[in-house]
Protein backbone atom coordinates (compact mmCIF):
# COMPACT_ATOMS: atom_id res chain seq x y z
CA UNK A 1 94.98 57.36 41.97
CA UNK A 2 92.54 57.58 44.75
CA UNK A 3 94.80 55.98 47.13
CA UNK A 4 97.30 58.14 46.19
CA UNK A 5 96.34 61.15 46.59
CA UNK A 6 94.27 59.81 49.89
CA UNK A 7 97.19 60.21 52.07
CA UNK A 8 98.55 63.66 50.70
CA UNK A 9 94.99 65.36 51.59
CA UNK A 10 95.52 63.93 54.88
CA UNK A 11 98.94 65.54 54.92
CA UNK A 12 97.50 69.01 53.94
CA UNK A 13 95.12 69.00 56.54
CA UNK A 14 97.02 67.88 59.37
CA UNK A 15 99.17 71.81 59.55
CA UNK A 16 95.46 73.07 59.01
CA UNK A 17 94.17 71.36 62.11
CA UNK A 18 97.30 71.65 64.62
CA UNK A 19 96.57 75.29 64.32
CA UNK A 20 93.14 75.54 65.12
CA UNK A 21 93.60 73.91 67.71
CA UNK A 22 96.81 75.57 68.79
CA UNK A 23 94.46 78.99 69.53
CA UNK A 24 91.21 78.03 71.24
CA UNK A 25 89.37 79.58 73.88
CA UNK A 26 91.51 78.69 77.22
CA UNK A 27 94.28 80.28 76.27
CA UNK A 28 92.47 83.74 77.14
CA UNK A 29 90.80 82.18 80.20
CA UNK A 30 94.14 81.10 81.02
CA UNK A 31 95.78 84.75 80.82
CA UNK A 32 92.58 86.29 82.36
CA UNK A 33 93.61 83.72 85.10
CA UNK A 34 97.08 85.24 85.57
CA UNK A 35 95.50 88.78 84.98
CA UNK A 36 93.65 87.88 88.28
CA UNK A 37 96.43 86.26 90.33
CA UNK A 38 98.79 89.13 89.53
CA UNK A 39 96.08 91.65 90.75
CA UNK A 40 95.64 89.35 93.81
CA UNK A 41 99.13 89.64 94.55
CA UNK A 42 99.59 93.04 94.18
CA UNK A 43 96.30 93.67 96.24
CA UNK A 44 97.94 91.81 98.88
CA UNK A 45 101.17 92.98 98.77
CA UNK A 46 100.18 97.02 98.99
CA UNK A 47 97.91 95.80 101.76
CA UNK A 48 100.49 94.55 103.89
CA UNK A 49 102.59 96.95 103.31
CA UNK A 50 100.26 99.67 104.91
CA UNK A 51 99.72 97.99 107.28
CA UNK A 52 103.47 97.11 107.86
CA UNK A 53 104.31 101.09 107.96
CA UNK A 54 101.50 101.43 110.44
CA UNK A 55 103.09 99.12 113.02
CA UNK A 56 106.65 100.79 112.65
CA UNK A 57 104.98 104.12 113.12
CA UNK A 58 103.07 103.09 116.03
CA UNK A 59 106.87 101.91 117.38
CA UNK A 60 108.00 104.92 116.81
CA UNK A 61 105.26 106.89 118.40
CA UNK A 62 105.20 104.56 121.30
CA UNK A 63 108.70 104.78 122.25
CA UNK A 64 108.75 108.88 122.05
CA UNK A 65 106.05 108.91 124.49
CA UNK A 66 107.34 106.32 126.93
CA UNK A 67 110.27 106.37 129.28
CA UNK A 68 112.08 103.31 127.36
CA UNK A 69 115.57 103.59 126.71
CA UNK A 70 115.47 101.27 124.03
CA UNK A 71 116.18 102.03 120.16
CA UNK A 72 113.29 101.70 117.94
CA UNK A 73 115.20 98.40 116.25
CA UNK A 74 115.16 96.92 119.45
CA UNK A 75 111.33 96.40 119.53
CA UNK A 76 109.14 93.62 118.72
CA UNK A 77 106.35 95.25 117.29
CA UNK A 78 109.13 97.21 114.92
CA UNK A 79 110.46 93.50 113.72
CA UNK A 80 107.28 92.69 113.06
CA UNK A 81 106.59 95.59 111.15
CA UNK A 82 109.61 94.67 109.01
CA UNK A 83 108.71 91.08 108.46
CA UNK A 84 105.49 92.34 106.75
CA UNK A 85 107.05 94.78 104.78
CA UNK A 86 109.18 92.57 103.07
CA UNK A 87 106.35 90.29 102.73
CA UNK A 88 104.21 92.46 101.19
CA UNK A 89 107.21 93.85 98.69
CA UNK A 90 107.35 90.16 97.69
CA UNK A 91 103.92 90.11 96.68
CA UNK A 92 103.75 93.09 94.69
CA UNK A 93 107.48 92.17 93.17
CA UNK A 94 105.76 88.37 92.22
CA UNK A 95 102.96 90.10 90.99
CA UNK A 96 105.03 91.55 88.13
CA UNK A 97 105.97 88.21 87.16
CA UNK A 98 101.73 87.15 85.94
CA UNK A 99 99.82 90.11 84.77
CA UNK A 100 100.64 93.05 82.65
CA UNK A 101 103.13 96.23 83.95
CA UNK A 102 100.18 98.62 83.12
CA UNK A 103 97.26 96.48 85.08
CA UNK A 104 99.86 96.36 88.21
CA UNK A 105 100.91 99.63 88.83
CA UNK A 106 97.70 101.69 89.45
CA UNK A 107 96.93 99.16 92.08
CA UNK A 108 98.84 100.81 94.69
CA UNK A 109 96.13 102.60 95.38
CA UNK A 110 95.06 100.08 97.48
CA UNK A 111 97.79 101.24 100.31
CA UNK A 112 96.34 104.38 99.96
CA UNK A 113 93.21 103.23 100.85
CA UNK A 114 94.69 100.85 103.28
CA UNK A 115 96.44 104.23 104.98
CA UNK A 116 93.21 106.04 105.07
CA UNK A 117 91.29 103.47 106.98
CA UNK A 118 93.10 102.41 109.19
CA UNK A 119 94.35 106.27 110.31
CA UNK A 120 90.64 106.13 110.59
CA UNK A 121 90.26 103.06 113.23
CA UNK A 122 93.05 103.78 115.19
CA UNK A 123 92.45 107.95 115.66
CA UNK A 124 92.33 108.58 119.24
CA UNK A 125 90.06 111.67 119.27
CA UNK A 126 86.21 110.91 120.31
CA UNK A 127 84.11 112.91 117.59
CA UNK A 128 80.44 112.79 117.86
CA UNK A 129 78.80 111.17 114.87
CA UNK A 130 77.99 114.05 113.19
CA UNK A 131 81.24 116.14 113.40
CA UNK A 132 82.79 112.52 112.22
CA UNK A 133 80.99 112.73 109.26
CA UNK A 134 82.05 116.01 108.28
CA UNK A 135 85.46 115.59 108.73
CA UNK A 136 85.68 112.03 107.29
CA UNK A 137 83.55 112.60 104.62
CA UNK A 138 86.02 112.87 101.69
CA UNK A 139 87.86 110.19 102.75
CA UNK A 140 85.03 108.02 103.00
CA UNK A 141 83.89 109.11 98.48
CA UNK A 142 87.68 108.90 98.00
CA UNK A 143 87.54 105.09 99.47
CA UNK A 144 84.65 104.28 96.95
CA UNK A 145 86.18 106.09 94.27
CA UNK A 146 89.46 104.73 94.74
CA UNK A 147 87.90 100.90 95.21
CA UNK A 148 85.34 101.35 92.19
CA UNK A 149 88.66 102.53 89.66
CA UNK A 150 90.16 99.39 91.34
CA UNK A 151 87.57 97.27 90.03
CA UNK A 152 87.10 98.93 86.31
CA UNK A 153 91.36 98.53 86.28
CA UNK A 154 90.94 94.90 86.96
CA UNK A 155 88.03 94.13 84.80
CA UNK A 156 89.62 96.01 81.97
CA UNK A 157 93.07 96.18 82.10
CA UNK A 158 95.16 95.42 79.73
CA UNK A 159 95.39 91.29 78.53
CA UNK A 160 98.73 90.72 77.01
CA UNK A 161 101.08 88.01 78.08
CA UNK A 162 104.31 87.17 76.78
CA UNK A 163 107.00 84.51 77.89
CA UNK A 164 109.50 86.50 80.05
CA UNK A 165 112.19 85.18 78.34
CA UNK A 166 115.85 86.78 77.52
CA UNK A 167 115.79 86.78 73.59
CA UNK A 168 111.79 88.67 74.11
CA UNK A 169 113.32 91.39 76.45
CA UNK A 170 115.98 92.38 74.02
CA UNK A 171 113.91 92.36 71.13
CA UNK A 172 111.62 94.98 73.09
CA UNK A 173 114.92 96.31 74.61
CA UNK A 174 116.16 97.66 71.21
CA UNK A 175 112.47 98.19 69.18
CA UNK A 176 111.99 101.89 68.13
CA UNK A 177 109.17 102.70 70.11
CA UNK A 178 111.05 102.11 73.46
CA UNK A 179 114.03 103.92 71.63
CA UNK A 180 112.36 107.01 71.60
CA UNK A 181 110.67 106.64 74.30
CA UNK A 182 114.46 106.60 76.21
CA UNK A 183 115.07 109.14 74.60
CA UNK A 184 112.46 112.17 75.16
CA UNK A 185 112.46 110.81 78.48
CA UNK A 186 116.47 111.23 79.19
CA UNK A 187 115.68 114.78 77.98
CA UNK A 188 113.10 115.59 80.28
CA UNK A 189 114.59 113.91 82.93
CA UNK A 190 118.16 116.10 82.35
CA UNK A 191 116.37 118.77 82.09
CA UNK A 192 114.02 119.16 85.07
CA UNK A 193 117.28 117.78 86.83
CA UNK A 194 119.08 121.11 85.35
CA UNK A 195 115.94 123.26 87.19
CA UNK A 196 116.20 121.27 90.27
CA UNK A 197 120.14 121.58 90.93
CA UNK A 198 121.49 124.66 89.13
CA UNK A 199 118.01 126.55 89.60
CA UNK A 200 116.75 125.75 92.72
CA UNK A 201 112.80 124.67 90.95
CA UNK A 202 111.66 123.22 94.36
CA UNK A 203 108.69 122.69 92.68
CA UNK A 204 106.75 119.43 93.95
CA UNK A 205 105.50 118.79 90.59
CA UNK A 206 109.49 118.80 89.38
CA UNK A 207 110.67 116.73 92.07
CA UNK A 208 107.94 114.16 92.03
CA UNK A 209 108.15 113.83 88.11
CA UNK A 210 111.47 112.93 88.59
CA UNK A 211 110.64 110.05 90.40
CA UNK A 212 108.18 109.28 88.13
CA UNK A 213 110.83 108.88 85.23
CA UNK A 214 113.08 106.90 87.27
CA UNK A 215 109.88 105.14 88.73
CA UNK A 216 108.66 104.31 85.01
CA UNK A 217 112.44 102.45 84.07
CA UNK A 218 112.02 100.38 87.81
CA UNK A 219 109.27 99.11 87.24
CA UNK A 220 110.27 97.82 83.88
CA UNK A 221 112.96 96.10 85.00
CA UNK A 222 111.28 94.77 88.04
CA UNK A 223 108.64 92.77 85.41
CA UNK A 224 111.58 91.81 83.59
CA UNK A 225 113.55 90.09 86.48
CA UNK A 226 110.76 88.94 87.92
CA UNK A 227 109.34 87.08 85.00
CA UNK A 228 112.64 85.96 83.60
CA UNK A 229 112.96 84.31 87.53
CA UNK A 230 109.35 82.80 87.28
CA UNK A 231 110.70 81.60 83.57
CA UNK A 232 113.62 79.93 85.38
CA UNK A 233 111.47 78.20 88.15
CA UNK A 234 109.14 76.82 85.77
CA UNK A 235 112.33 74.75 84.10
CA UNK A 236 113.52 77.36 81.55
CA UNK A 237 116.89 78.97 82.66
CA UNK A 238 117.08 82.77 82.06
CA UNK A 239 119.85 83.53 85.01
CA UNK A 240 122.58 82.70 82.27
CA UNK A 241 121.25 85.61 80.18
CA UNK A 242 123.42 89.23 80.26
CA UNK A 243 120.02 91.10 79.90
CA UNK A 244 119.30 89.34 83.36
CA UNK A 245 121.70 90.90 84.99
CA UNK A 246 121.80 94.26 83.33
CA UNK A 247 117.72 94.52 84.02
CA UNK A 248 118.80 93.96 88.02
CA UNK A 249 121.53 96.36 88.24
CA UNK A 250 119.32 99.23 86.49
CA UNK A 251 116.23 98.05 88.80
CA UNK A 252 118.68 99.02 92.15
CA UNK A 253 120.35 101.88 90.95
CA UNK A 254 116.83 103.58 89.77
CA UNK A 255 115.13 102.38 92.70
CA UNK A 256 118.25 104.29 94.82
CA UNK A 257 118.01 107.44 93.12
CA UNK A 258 114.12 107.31 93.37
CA UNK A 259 114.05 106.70 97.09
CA UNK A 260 116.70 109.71 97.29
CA UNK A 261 114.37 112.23 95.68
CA UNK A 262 111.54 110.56 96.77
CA UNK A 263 113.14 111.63 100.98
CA UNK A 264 114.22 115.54 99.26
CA UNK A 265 110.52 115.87 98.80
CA UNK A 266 109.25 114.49 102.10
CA UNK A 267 111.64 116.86 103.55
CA UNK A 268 110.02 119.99 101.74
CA UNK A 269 106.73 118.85 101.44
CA UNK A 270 103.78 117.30 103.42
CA UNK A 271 103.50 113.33 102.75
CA UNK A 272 99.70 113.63 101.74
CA UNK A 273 100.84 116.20 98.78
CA UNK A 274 103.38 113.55 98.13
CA UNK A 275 101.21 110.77 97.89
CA UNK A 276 98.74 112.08 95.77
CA UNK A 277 100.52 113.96 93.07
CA UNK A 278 103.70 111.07 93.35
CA UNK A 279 100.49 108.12 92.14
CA UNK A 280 99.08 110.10 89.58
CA UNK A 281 102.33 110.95 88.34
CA UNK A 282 104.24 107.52 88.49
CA UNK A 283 101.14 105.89 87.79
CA UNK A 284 101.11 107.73 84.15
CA UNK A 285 104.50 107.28 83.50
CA UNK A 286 104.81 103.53 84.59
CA UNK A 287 101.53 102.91 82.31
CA UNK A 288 103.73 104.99 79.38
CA UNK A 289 106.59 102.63 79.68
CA UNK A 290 104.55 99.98 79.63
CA UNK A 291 102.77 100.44 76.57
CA UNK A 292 105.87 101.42 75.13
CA UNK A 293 108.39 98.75 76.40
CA UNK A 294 106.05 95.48 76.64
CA UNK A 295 103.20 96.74 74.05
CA UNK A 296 100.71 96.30 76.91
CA UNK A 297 97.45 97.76 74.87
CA UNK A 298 98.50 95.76 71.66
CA UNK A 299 95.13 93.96 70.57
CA UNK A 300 92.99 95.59 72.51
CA UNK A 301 89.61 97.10 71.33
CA UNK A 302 88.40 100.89 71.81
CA UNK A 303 86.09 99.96 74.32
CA UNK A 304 89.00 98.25 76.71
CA UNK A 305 90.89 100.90 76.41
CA UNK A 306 88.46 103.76 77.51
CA UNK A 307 87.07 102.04 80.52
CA UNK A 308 90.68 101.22 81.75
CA UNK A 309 91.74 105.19 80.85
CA UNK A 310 88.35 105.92 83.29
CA UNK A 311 89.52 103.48 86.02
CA UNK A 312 92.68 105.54 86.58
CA UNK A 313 90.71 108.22 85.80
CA UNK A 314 88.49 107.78 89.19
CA UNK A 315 91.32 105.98 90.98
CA UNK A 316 93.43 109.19 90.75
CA UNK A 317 90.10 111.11 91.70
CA UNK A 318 89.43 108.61 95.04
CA UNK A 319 93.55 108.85 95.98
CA UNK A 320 93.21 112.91 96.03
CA UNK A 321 90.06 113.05 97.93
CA UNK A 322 91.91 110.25 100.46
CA UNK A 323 95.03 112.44 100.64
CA UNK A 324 92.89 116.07 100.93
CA UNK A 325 90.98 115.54 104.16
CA UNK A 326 94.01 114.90 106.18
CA UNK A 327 94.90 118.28 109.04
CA UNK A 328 97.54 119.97 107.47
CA UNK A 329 100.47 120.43 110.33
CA UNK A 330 100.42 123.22 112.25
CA UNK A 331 103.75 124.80 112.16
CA UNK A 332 105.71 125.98 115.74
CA UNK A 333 105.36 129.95 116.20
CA UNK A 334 108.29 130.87 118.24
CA UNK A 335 106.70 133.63 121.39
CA UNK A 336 109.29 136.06 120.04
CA UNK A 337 108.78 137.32 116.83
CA UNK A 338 112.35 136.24 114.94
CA UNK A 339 111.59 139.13 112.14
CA UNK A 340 112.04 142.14 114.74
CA UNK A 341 115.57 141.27 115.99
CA UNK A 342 118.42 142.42 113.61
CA UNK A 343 120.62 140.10 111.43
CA UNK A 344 117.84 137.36 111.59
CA UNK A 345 116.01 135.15 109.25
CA UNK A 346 112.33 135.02 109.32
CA UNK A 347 111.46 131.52 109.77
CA UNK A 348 109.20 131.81 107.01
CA UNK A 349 111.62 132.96 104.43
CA UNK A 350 111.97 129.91 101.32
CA UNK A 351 114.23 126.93 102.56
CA UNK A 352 114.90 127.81 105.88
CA UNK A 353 113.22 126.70 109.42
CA UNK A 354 114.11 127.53 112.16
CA UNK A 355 112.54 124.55 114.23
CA UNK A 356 111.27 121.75 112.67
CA UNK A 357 107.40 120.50 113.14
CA UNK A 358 107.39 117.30 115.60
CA UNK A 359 104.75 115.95 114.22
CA UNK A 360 105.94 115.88 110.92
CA UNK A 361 108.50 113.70 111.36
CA UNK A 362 106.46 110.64 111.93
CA UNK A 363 104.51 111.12 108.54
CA UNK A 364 105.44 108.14 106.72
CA UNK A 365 102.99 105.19 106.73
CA UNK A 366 99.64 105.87 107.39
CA UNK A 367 98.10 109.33 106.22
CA UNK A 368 96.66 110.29 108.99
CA UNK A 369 98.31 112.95 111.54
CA UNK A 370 98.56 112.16 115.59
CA UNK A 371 96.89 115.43 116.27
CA UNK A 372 96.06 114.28 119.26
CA UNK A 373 100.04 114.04 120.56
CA UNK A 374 100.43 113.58 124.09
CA UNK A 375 101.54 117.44 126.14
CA UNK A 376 104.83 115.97 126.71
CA UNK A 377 105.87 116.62 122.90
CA UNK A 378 104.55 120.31 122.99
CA UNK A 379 107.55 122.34 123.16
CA UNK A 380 108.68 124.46 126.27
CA UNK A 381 107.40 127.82 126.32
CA UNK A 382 109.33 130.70 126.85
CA UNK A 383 109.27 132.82 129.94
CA UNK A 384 107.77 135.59 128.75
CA UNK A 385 108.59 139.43 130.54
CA UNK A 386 105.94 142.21 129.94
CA UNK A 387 106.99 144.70 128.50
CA UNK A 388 106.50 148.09 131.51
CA UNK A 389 105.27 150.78 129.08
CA UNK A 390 105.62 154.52 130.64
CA UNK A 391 108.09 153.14 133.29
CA UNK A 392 111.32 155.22 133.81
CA UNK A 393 114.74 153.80 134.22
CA UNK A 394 113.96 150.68 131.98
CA UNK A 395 115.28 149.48 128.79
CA UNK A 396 113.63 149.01 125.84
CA UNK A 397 114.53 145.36 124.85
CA UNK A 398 115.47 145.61 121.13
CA UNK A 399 112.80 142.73 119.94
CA UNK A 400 108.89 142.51 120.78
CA UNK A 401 107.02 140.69 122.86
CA UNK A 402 104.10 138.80 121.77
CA UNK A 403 101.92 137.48 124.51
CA UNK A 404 100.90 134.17 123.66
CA UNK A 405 97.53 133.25 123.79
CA UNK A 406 94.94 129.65 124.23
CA UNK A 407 93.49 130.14 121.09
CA UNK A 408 96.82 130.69 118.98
């Protein structure tokens, strides 16, 4: 009987052992592993992609003040510019692919700070050190703000892995808490895009929280293509899978319309607004659809939680302080006042402009103006004709004549 029975407790404890062993402690070293190398990667990736923008701005810039008759694509330091850009999109698209959506996406407030310094470096003004201070001042508590919610993002974020694999993206695909989430979100979206079109809401907030929404479903997809390619590599083929394929046709046609609305508002609005209301915005969203779609915060205690809420918390703090110290444009002021002549608009009225801001248009990249732009981009002044007051035998001209002065 002893024998007997001998080899069926051995039986029942063999299931008992397998799966103690099954979780033990490396597993979460393991994912705090990927945790890091995704964070890595998308640390890198924004990186170079400041400084990328950078160099093609400082192409652009260069050309417009030289004599060359080249086009801007015909440059080497432009190429190069490229190269990196694509280089650092691969990083932050591979970085998808290893830690968690939500952990991911505040992190591009790194090319932010990236922007900030470097506009920093390479200003061309002298400034004593004390008006240097002054002026740099925010940007310098935004940079430790922004680098300190960095670190509290990393540290905490959010720990949840899951095998990128087809059958786990359409269970999440078609689970009731993304369900609704599609759907108040298709209603907000329709209806802000109602205000936009048929109302004319040029509202930043309305424009950048549509990009936000259409942010939130790219960067879904992005995780999901990338990981279900990372699946593939690793020996486990997921290109054969119609949720593959229907995951990369959403992530380019969101990405599209995002870039569209993303150029409407660059076009109304100064790029520092942009960039600070656009991250706390698509940052919010993007952590939504996270927690919603991939269940990011599942498992996670209280304590997690908060900190990561007060990492974005100072990271959106250190990005506005980054993106408020920089010179707002100074706008052209025709000599002659357009409001006194008859039939015209007033430069000033909503949506119109009657010459556009030079400086304005190199405002992508890094977030700090050229102030400091060479005389050749200052536009031609107008002869200007005093006006002979008490004369006899001349005519009134039927506008006014402001005479310009240094200090305006």
């Amino acid at each position: 009987m002893e024998g007997s029975n001998s080899p069926n407790l051995q039986l029942q404890q063999l299931p008992l052992a397998t799966a103690a062993v099954s979780v033990q402690p490396h597993t979460d070293s393991f994912s705090y592993k990927e945790n890091l190398i995704g964070a890595l990667l998308a640390i890198f990736g924004h990186l170079v992609i400041s400084i990328a923008l950078n160099l093609q701005k400082y192409s652009h810039i260069r050309l417009a003040g030289s004599k060359d008759p080249r086009a801007y694509f015909k440059t080497k330091t432009w190429w190069c510019g490229l190269f990196l850009l694509v280089l650092g999109e691969l990083g932050v698209f591979s970085s998808y692919a290893f830690a968690p959506l939500s952990l991911i996406v505040p992190l591009s407030a790194v090319s932010v700070i990236a922007s900030a310094i470097i506009g920093i470096i390479f200003i061309k003004e002298k400034w004593k050190p004390k008006d240097f201070l002054r002026r740099y001042v925010l940007s310098f508590v935004g940079c430790g703000l922004a680098i300190v919610g960095t670190y509290l993002l990393i540290t905490f974020g959010p720990n949840s892995h899951e095998k990128m694999t087809g059958e786990n993206i359409t269970r999440h695909l078609v689970s009731w808490p993304f369900l609704l989430y599609m759907l108040v979100e298709i209603i907000i979206f329709c209806l802000l895009l109602y205000f936009y079109k048929e109302k004319n809401a040029n509202y930043i907030v309305v424009i950048l929280l549509l990009v936000a929404l259409l942010g939130s479903m790219t960067v879904v997809t992005v995780k999901a293509v990338a990981g279900m390619i990372v699946v593939s590599i690793q020996g486990n083929l997921q290109l054969d899978y119609p949720i593959f394929y229907i995951m990369l046709v959403c992530m380019i046609a969101t990405a599209i319309f995002q870039a569209t609305f993303l150029a409407q508002a660059s076009q109304l609005y100064d790029s520092s607004q942009i960039a600070s209301v656009g991250y706390i915005l698509s940052t919010t969203a993007a952590i939504t659809a996270g927690a919603t779609f991939y269940l990011d915060f599942t498992g996670e205690d209280v304590l997690h939680i908060c900190m990561f809420a007060l990492g974005c918390l100072i990271a959106f703090l250190g990005v506005f302080l980054i993106t408020r110290n920089r010179k707002k444009s100074v706008p052209f002021e025709p000599y002659i006042s357009m409001d006194a002549m008859p039939g015209m608009q007033n430069m000033h009225d909503k949506g119109i402009a009657v010459q556009p801001d030079l400086k304005t248009s190199f405002s992508y990249g890094a977030l700090e103006n050229n102030d400091n732009m060479p005389e050749i981009y200052t536009p031609a002044t107008l002869p200007i004709v005093q006006e002979q007051h008490g004369s006899k035998g001349v005519s009134v001209p039927p506008y006014r004549v402001l005479e310009h002065s240094k200090k305006e």
